[in-house]
Structures are given as structure tokens and as C-alpha cells.
Protein backbone atom coordinates (compact mmCIF):
# COMPACT_ATOMS: atom_id res chain seq x y z
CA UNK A 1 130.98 104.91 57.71
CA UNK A 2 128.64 107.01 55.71
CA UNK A 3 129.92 107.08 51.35
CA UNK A 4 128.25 109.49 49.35
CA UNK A 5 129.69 106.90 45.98
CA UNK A 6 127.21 106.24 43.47
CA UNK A 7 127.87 104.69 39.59
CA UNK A 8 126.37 106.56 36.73
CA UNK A 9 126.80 105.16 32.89
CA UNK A 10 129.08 102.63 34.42
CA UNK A 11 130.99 105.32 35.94
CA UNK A 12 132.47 105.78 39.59
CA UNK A 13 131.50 109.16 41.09
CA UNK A 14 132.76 109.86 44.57
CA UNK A 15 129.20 111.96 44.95
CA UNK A 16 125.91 112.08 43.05
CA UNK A 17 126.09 115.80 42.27
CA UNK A 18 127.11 116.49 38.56
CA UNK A 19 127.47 120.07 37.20
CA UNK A 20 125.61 119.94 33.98
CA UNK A 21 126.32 121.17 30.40
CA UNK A 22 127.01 125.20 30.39
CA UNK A 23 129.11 128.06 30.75
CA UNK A 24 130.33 126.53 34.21
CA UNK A 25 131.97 123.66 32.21
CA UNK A 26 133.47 125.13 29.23
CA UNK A 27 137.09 125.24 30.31
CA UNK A 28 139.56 123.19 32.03
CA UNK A 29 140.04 126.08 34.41
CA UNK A 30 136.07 126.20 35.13
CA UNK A 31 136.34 122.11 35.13
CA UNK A 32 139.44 121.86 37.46
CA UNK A 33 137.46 124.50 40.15
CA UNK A 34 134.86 122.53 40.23
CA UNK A 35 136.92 119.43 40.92
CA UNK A 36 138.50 121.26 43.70
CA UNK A 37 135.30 122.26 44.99
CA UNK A 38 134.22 118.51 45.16
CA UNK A 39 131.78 117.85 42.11
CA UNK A 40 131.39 114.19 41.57
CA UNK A 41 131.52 114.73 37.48
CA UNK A 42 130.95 117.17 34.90
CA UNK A 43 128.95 117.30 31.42
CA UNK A 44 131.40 120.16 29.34
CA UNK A 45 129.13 122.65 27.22
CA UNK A 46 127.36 121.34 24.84
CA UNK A 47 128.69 121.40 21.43
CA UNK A 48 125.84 122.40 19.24
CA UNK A 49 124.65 120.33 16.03
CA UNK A 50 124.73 123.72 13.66
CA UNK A 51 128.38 124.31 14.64
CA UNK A 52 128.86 120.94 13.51
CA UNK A 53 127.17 121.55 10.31
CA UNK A 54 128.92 124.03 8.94
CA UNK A 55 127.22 127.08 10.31
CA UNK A 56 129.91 129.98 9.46
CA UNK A 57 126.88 133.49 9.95
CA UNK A 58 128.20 136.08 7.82
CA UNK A 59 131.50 134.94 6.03
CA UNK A 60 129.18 131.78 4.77
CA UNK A 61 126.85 134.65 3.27
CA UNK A 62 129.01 136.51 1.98
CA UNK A 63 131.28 134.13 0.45
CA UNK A 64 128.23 132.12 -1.47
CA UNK A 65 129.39 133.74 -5.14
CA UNK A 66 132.49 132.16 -4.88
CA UNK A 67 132.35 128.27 -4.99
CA UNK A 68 136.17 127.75 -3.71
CA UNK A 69 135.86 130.79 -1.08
CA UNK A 70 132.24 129.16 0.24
CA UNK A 71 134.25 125.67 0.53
CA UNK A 72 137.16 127.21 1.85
CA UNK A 73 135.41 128.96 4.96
CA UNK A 74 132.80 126.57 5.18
CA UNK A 75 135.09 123.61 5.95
CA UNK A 76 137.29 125.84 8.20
CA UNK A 77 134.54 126.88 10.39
CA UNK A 78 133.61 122.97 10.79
CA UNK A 79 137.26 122.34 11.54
CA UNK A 80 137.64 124.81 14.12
CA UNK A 81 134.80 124.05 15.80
CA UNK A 82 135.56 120.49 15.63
CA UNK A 83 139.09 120.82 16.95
CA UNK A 84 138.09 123.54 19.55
CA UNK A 85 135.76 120.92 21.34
CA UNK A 86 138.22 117.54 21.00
CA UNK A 87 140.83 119.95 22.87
CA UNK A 88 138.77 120.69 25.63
CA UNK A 89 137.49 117.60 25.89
CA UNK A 90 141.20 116.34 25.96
CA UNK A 91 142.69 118.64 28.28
CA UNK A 92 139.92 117.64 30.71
CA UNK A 93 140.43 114.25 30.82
CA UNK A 94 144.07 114.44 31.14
CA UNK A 95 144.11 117.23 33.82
CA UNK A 96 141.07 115.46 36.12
CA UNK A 97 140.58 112.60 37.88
CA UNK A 98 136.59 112.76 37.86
CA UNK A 99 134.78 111.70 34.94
CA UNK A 100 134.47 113.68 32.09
CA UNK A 101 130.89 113.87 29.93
CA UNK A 102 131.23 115.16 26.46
CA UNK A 103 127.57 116.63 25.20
CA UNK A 104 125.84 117.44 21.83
CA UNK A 105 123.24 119.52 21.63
CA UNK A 106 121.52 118.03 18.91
CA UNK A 107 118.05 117.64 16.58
CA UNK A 108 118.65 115.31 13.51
CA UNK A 109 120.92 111.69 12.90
CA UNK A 110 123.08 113.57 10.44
CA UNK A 111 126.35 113.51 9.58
CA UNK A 112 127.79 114.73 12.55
CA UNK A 113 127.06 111.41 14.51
CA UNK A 114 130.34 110.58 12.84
CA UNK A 115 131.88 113.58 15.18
CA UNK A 116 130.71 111.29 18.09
CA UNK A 117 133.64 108.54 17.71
CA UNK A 118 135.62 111.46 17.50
CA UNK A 119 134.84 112.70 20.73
CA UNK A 120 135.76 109.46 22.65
CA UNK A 121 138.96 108.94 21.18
CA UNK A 122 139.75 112.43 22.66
CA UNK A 123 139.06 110.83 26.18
CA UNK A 124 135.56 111.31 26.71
CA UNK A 125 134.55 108.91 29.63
CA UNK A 126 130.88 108.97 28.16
CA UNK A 127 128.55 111.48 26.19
CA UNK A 128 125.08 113.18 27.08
CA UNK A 129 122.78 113.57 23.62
CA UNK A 130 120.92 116.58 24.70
CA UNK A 131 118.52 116.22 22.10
CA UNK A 132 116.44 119.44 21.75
CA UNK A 133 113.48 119.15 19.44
CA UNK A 134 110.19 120.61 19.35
CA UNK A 135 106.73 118.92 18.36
CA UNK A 136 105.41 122.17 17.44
CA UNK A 137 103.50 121.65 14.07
CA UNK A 138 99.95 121.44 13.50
CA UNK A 139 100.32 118.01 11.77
CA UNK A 140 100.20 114.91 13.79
CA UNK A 141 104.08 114.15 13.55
CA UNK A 142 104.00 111.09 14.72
CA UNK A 143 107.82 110.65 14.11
CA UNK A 144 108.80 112.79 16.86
CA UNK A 145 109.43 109.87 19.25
CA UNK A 146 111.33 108.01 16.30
CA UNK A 147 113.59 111.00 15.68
CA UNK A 148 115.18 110.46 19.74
CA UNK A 149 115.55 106.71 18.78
CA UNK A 150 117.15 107.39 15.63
CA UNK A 151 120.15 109.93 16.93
CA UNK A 152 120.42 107.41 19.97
CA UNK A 153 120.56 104.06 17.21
CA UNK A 154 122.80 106.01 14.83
CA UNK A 155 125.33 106.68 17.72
CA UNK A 156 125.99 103.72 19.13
CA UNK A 157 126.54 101.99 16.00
CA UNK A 158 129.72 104.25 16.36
CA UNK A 159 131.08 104.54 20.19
CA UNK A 160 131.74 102.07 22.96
CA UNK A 161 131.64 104.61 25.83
CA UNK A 162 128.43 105.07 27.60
CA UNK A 163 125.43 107.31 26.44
CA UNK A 164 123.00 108.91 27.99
CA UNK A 165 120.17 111.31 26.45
CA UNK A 166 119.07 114.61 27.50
CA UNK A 167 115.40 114.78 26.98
CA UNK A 168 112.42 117.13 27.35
CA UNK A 169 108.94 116.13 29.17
CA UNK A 170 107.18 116.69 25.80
CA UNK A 171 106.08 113.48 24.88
CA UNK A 172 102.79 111.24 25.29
CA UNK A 173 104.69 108.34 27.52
CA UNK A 174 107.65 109.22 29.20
CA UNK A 175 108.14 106.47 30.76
CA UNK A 176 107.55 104.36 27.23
CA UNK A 177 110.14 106.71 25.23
CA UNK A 178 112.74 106.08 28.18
CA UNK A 179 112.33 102.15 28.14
CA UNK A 180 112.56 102.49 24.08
CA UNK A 181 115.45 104.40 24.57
CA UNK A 182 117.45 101.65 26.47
CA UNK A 183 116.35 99.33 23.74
CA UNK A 184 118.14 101.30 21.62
CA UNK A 185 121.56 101.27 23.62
CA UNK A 186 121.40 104.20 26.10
CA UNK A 187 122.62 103.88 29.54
CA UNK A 188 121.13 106.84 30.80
CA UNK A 189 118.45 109.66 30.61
CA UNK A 190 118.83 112.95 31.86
CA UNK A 191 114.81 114.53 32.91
CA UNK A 192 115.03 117.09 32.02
CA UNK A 193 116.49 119.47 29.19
CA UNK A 194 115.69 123.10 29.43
CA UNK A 195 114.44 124.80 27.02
CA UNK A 196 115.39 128.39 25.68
CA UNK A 197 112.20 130.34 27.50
CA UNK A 198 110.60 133.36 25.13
CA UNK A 199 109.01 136.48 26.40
CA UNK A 200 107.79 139.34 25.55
CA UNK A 201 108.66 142.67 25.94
CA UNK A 202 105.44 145.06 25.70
CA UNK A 203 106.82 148.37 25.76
CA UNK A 204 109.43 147.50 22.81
CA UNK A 205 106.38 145.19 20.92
CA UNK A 206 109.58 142.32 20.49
CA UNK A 207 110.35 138.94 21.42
CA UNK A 208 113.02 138.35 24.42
CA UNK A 209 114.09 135.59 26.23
CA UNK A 210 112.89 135.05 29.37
CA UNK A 211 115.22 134.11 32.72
CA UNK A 212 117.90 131.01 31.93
CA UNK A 213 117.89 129.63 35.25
CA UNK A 214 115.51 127.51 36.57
CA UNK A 215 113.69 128.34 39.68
CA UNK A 216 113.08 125.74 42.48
CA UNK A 217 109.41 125.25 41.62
CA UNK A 218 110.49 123.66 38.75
CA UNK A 219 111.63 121.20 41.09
CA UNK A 220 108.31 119.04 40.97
CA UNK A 221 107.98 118.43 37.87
CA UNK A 222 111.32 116.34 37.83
CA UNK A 223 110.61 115.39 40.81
CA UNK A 224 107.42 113.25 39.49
CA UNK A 225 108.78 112.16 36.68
CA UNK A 226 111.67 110.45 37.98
CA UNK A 227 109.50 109.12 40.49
CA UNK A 228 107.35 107.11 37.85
CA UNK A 229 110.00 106.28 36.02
CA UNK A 230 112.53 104.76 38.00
CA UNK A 231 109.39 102.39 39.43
CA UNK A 232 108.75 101.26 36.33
CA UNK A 233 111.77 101.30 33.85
CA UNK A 234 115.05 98.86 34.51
CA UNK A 235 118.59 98.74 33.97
CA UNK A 236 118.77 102.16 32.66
CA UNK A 237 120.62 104.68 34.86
CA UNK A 238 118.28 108.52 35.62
CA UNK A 239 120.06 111.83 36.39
CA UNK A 240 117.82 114.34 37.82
CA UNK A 241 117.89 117.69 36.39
CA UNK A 242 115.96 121.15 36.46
CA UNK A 243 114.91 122.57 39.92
CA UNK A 244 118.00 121.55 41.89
CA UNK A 245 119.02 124.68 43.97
CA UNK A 246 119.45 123.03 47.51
CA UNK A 247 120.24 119.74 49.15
CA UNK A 248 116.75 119.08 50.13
CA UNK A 249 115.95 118.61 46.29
CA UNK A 250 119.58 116.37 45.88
CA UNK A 251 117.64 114.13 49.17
CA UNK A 252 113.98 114.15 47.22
CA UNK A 253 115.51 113.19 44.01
CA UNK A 254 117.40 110.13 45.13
CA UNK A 255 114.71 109.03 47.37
CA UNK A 256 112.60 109.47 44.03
CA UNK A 257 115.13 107.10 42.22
CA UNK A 258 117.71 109.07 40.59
CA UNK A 259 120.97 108.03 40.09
CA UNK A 260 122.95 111.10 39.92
CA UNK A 261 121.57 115.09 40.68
CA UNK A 262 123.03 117.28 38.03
CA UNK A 263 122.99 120.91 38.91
CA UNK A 264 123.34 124.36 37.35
CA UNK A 265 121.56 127.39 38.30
CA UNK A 266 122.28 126.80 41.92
CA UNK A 267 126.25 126.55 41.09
CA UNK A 268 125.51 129.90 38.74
CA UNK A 269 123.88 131.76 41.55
CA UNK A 270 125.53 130.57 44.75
CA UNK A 271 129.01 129.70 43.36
CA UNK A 272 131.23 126.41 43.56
CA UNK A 273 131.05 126.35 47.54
CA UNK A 274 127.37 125.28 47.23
CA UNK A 275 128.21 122.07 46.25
CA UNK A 276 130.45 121.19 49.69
CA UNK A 277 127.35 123.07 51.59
CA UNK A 278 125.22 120.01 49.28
CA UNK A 279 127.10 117.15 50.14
CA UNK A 280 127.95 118.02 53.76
CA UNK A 281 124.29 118.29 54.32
CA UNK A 282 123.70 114.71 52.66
CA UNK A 283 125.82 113.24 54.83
CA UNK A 284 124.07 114.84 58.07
CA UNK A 285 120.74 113.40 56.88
CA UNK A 286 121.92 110.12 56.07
CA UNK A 287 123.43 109.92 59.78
CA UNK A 288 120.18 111.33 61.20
CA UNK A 289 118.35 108.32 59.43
CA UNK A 290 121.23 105.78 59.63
CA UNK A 291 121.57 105.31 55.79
CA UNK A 292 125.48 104.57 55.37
CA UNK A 293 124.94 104.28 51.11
CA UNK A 294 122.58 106.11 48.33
CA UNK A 295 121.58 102.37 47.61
CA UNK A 296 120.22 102.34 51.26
CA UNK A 297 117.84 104.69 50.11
CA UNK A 298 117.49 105.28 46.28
CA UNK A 299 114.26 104.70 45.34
CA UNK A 300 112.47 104.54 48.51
CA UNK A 301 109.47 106.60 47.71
CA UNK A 302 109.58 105.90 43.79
CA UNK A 303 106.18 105.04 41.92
CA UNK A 304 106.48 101.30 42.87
CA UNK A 305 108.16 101.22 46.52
CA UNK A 306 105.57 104.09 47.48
CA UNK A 307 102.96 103.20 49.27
CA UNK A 308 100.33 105.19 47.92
CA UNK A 309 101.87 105.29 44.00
CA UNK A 310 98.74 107.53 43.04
CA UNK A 311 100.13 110.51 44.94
CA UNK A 312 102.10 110.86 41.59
CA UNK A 313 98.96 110.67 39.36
CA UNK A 314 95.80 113.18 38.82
CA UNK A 315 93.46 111.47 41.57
CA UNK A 316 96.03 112.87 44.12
CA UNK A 317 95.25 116.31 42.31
CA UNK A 318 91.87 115.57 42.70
CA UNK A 319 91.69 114.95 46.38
CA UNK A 320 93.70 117.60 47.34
CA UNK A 321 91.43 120.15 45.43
CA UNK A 322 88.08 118.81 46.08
CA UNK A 323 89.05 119.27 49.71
CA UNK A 324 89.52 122.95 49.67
CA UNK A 325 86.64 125.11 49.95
């Protein structure tokens, strides 16, 4: 009998298909539809390190003459944000029965790490760090890397339940900043964040953002790098993300050596019923082959069980090039 179960952060999921941090999962309603529609865990929306800090836009600015006025708003604009996310985070793991994530969208190892312990006594079956930061200064900051180990150190010092972190593919060694980031205490890594996309727009001379969602060329890029570094980094759980808009990518990812396929765009533009459509079509494959378990094939064609590892690396580039005329 063919079981589409899989563990993730220590965690049971009845299917490897995880609807990632967004508008999709900022409500109980939005969380319990997607329950219904068979999603094998969510990550809720992202609660974002400025909200945390304080950030109150206008009232802040305008109440900065008055001392007890500033206090005032800027400590109930910290509490309502606060309290805002702990309910949600309660209601869904009282109203579901698959796991809830909790997520911070975060930069520093400030104060709000504290907010972390906060979030697991609310029920919280585990939390995602999506840690967004930019090496975008002309000086060699060469604590960049450190910055990721630091938010991941300071948390744990705090929480029991399982983290994972949400990272970017800007860095010099992936694979070396994921195996530092289990010695720190993460269970998990999520390749990869998404980054808020500029544009341009030339007939209005102003900056824009570009298109949220990703597009299924972004697919390969994940692809790779969950490839390379599930061959080569232990113990530490990967959830692919970015590029998933079909079950042929949910298939290419585990075979790559991810643990769990988290998807968003595709749920955005195709609805909830996509993910049934998803893990109908697993099943069919793993029948056609005569896989009865994701372990019967995670991993298969990952950097080490491949048989030709350098179709991951630049000298496949350069084969394939030098070969067209």
C-alpha cells in the first residue's frame, strides 16, 4: 500500500506538501481550507521583525514630542501585534490536527528572540526563521554568514520545539552555512526565501515591484541546490521551496533529497484543489515505479547517490554548451 507520510522537524505529516508562509495562511479560516483540501502542514504568515520592534508609521511620528504619548503608542503597537499573532497561532493549533509552523521574518538577534518562547507556549508545533538579509554593501562583510548563526544560536537558547531557517542562495557555501546551521541547533532549512523583486517602471521614471510569484523556471535553481546539499549535509531535515507549481517539481524535489515541498504560488494561482491534483498524481507515479514510501526514493538522484554528481556543477554547463554550434 502506497503512504505519501513523511517526518519534517520531528513532525508527522500525512503528505510532503506544505503551504508556505503568506496570505494563504494568515487565518484559521484560510488554515482550516487548506486542511480540508489535504495539505500535509502549514507555515502561518510570517510575523515580521519591525512589527516586533515597535514599528507604529505615523502615530510613532507624530507622537515623538510627547515622551508618555511616544511610550504609550509605542508599546501598544508591540502589544497588538504581539497578541494578534499568539491568537492565530493558538486558534490554529487548537482547531487542526496538522502541524502548525509559526514564522518570523527576521534580520537581527534582537530582542524579539524573546517573542520566540512566546510563540510555542501558544501551541506552535515548530517555527521557520525566515531570515531575510542582504549582503549588499561594498565592504567585505564578512559577518553576513555569522549574523544567520547568531538569530539561529540566540533562539534556541530559548525554545524546545523544532526550528528550521528560511534562507536565501546568497552566500559563498551553501552547503557549509547549512551544516553550520545544524551545529547551531536547527532541524531544518527551507532553500529558498524569496525575495521582494524591484522593477522599474520607465514611463513613470519610479521604482515598482516586480511579479510576487515565482515562475516554474525558478524551479532549477532549488532544484540544484537541494540536490548538493542533501548529498553532502546529515541529520538536518530540507524543505524545498521556490518553483513548485506542479507535481512533476514535488517528484524532482524528493528524488533530489527534500524532505518536505512547500508551495505557494501554485496554491495562489490554481487554488486549494491543486494540492489533491499534487498528491493524487504522486501516488500514480510511485505505483508506476513500485515505490510504496518517499524513503523508497528520497534522495535517489541527490549529489552523492547520482551517478554522474557533476551534472550539478559548471563542467555539465560546459559540455552542454561547447556542444552546440
Amino acid at each position: 500500500m502506497i503512504s505519501l507520510k513523511t517526518s519534517y522537524l520531528g513532525l508527522e505529516l500525512e503528505n510532503p506538501l506544505i503551504a508556505s508562509s503568506s496570505g494563504l495562511t494568515n487565518s484559521v479560516e484560510k488554515v482550516l481550507e487548506l486542511e480540508k483540501a489535504g495539505i500535509g502542514a502549514v507555515v502561518l504568515k510570517s510575523l515580521f521583525e519591525e512589527q516586533i520592534n515597535m514599528n507604529a508609521g505615523n502615530a510613532m511620528d507624530q507622537s515623538q514630542d510627547y515622551p508618555e504619548a511616544y511610550d504609550y503608542v509605542k508599546n501598544y503597537v508591540r502589544s497588538e501585534n504581539l497578541e494578534s499573532y499568539l491568537k492565530l497561532v493558538r486558534e490554529c493549533s487548537e482547531q487542526t490536527s496538522i502541524p502548525v509552523i509559526a514564522s518570523i521574518n527576521c534580520y537581527s538577534g534582537g530582542e524579539w528572540v524573546d517573542f520566540a518562547k512566546r510563540i510555542e507556549e501558544a501551541g506552535a508545533d515548530a517555527l521557520e526563521l525566515n531570515v531575510f538579509i542582504m549582503n549588499a554593501s561594498l565592504k567585505d562583510d564578512s559577518s553576513f554568514d555569522d549574523k544567520h548563526y547568531e538569530i539561529v544560536r540566540k533562539v534556541k537558547k530559548v525554545v524546545s520545539i523544532p526550528v528550521s531557517v528560511k534562507i536565501s542562495y546568497y552566500f559563498n557555501n551553501i552547503v557549509k552555512v547549512v551544516d553550520r546551521l545544524k551545529g547551531e541547533g536547527a532541524e531544518g532549512v527551507v532553500l529558498f526565501n524569496r525575495f521582494y523583486q524591484p522593477d522599474i517602471n520607465i514611463d513613470k521614471l519610479e521604482l515598482t515591484a516586480s511579479d510576487i510569484f515565482s515562475v516554474p523556471s525558478d524551479l532549477h535553481n532549488t532544484l540544484r541546490w537541494v540536490a548538493i546539499t542533501s548529498g553532502q549535509t546529515d541529520h538536518i531535515d530540507i524543505s524545498a521551496s521556490t518553483g513548485v507549481h506542479d507535481w512533476d517539481s514535488v517528484i524532482k524535489l524528493i528524488l533530489a533529497g527534500a524532505q518536505t515541498v512547500q508551495v505557494c504560488s501554485a496554491l495562489y494561482k490554481n487554488g486549494n484543489g491543486i494540492v489533491s491534483q499534487m498528491t493524487t498524481a504522486l501516488e500514480e507515479w510511485m505505483n508506476q515505479k513500485g515505490f510504496n514510501t518517499l524513503k523508497d526514493f528520497r534522495g535517489k538522484l541527490n549529489y552523492s547517490n547520482s551517478e554522474d554528481p557533476a551534472f550539478y556543477e559548471r563542467v555539465q554547463f560546459m559540455k552542454y554548451y561547447s556542444s552546440h554550434k
